[in-house]
Every structure is written in structure tokens, then in C-alpha cells.
Protein backbone atom coordinates (compact mmCIF):
# COMPACT_ATOMS: atom_id res chain seq x y z
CA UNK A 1 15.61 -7.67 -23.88
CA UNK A 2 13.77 -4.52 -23.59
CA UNK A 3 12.62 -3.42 -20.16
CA UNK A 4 10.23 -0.40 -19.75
CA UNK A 5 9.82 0.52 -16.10
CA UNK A 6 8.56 4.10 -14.45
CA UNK A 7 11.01 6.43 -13.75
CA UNK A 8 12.63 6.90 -10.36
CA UNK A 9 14.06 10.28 -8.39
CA UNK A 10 17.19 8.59 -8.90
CA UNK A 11 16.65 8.65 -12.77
CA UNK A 12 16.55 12.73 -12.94
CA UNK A 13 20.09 13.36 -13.60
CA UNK A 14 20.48 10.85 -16.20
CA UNK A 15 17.02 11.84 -18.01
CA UNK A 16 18.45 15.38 -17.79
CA UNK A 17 21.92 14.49 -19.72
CA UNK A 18 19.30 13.98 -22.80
CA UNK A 19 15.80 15.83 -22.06
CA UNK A 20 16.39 19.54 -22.85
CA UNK A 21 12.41 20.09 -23.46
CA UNK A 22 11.53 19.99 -19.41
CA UNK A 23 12.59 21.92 -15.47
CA UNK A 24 14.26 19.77 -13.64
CA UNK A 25 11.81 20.73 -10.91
CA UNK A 26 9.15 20.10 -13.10
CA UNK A 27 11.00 16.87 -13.74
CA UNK A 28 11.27 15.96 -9.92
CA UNK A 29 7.50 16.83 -9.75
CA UNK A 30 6.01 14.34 -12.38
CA UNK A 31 8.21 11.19 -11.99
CA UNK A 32 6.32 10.63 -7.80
CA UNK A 33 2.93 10.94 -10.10
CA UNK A 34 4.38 7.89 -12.60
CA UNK A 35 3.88 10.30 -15.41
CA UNK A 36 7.80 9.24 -16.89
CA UNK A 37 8.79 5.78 -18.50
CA UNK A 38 12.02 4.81 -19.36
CA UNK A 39 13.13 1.80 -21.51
CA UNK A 40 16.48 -0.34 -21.39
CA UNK A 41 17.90 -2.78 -23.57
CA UNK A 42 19.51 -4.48 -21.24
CA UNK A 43 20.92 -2.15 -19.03
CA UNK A 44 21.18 0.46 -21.55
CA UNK A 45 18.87 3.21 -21.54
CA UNK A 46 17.68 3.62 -25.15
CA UNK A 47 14.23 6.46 -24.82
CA UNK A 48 11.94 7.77 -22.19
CA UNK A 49 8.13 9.12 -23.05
CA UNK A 50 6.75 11.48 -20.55
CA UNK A 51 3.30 12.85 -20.56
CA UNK A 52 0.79 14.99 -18.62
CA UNK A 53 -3.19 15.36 -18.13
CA UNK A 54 -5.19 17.59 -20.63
CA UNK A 55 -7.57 18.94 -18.52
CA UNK A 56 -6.70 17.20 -15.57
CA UNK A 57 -8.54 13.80 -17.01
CA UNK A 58 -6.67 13.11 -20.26
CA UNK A 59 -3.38 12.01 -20.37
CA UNK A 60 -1.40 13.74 -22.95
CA UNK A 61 2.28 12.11 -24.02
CA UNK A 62 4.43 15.46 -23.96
CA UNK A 63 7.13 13.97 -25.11
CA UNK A 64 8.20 10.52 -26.85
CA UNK A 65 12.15 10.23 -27.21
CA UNK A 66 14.35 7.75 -28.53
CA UNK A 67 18.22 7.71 -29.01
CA UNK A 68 18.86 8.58 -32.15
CA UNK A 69 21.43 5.31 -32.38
CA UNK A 70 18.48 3.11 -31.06
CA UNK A 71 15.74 4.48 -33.48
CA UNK A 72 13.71 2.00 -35.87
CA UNK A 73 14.25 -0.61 -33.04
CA UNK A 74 10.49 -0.57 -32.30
CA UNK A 75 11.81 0.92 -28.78
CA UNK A 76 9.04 3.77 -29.48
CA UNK A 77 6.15 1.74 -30.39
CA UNK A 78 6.61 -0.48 -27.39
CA UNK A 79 7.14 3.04 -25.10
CA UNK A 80 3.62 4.06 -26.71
CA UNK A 81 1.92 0.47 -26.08
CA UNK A 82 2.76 0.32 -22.17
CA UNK A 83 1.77 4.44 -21.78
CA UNK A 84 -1.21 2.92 -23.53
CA UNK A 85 -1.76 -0.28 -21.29
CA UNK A 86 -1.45 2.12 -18.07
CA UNK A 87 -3.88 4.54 -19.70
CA UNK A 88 -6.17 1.72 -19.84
CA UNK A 89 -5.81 0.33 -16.47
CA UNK A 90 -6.30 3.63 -15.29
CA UNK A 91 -9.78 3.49 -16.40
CA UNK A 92 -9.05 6.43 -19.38
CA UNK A 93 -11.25 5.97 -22.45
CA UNK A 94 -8.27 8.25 -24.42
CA UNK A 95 -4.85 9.56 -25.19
CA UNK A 96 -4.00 12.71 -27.06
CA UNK A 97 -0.52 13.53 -28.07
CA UNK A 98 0.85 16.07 -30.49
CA UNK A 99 3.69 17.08 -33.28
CA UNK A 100 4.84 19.68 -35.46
CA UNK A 101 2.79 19.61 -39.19
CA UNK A 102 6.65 19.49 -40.26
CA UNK A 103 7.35 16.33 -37.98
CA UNK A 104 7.29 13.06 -39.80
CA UNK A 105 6.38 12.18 -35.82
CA UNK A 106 2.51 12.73 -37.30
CA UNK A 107 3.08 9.59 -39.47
CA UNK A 108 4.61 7.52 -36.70
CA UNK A 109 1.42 8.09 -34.42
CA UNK A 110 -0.73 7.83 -37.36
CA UNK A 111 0.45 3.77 -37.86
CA UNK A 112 -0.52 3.39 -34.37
CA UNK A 113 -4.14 4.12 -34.65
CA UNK A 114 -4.33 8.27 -33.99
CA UNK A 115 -6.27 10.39 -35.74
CA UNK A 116 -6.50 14.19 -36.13
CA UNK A 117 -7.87 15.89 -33.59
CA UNK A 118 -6.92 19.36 -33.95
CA UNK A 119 -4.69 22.45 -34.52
CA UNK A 120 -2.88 24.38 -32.31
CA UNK A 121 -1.42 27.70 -33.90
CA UNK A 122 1.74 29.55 -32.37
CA UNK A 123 3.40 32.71 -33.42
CA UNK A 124 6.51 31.81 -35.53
CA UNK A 125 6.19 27.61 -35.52
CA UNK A 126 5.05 25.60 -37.67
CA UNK A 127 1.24 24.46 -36.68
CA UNK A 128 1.04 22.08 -33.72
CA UNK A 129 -1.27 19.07 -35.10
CA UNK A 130 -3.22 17.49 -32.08
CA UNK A 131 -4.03 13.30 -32.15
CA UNK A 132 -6.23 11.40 -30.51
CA UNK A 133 -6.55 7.72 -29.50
CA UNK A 134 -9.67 5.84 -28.46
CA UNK A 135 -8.71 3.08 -25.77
């Protein structure tokens, strides 16, 4: 049975073995504020989404992961839905999150009700496409 529960200080080292995108100070700064989730099946740990605040009202999902032997499980919708149920009871009208043009990560997000909500242009990547969900 999949279990998605907030991340713990005891949690760093493990999300560390498999999350080469963040500090781990930056790591140990977030998971007090609730801002990592981590799903199980079982007692197996199977993804983790992580996210931020766009301009400090917003919160923005920096980073959806799941293992790549535990992908098309549904393990990533169901990390989406909670972020999105604690969004909610958090009183925010909207979520943004964002992928690579050449992601199919845009498609994924897409299914789940986001829409384009921007570009973001960086020297020597492909374009960063910005999506936005209405609560």
C-alpha cells in the first residue's frame, strides 16, 4: 500500500543517496518547513517531490522523482495529488511547476490539468516551459 508522508531530518541521508539536483543544507533547511514528501510502498521508498514558494506565496514543485524501477505505478500522480491536497488546505488558489521543452515530463503534468504558463530561457538548455494549476 502506498504511504506518502512529509519528510523527516532523519530522511536526509537517504533522500541524498538519490537527489543529486539539491545542498544538503538546503535539504536540511526545507524538510522543518514540510516542503519534501516521500512515498513508500510498503516500506520501500519508491519517489520524493520537493517544492518551494514562487514569490514567497506560490508553491512551486522543484522537483518530482520517481525510481526509475517504480515508474508507471501511478506513484507520481498520487505524489502530485497530496502536494496538491496540502496546497489546498493551505489556503493556495495555485501550483506552478516546470520541465525541459525536451522533457516528456510536460505531457505528464499536462494529463493532470496544467497548462502553459510560460518560458524561461537559459544559455545552453533547452527552454524551461513553466505550468500552472488552478486549485
Amino acid at each position: 500500500m502506498l504511504n506518502i508522508r512529509l519528510a523527516t531530518m532523519g530522511d536526509i541521508t537517504l533522500l541524498l543517496q538519490h537527489d543529486r539536483h539539491v545542498y544538503a543544507r538546503d535539504l536540511a533547511r526545507i524538510i522543518p518547513l514540510g516542503h519534501v514528501l516521500m512515498a513508500f510502498e510498503g516500506t520501500r521508498f519508491v519517489g520524493w517531490l520537493r517544492y518551494g514558494m514562487f514569490w514567497d506565496s506560490i508553491p512551486f514543485m522543484n522537483l518530482l522523482y520517481v525510481l526509475e524501477d517504480e515508474r508507471g505505478k501511478g506513484y507520481g500522480r498520487a505524489l502530485v495529488a497530496d502536494w496538491e491536497t496540502r496546497a489546498r488546505a493551505d489556503e493556495r488558489p495555485r501550483v506552478i511547476t516546470s520541465t525541459q521543452a525536451d522533457e516528456a515530463a510536460q505531457h505528464f503534468f499536462r494529463k493532470l490539468g496544467y497548462r502553459d504558463a510560460g518560458v524561461l530561457v537559459l544559455p545552453e538548455q533547452a527552454a524551461e516551459l513553466m505550468l500552472l494549476k488552478d486549485l
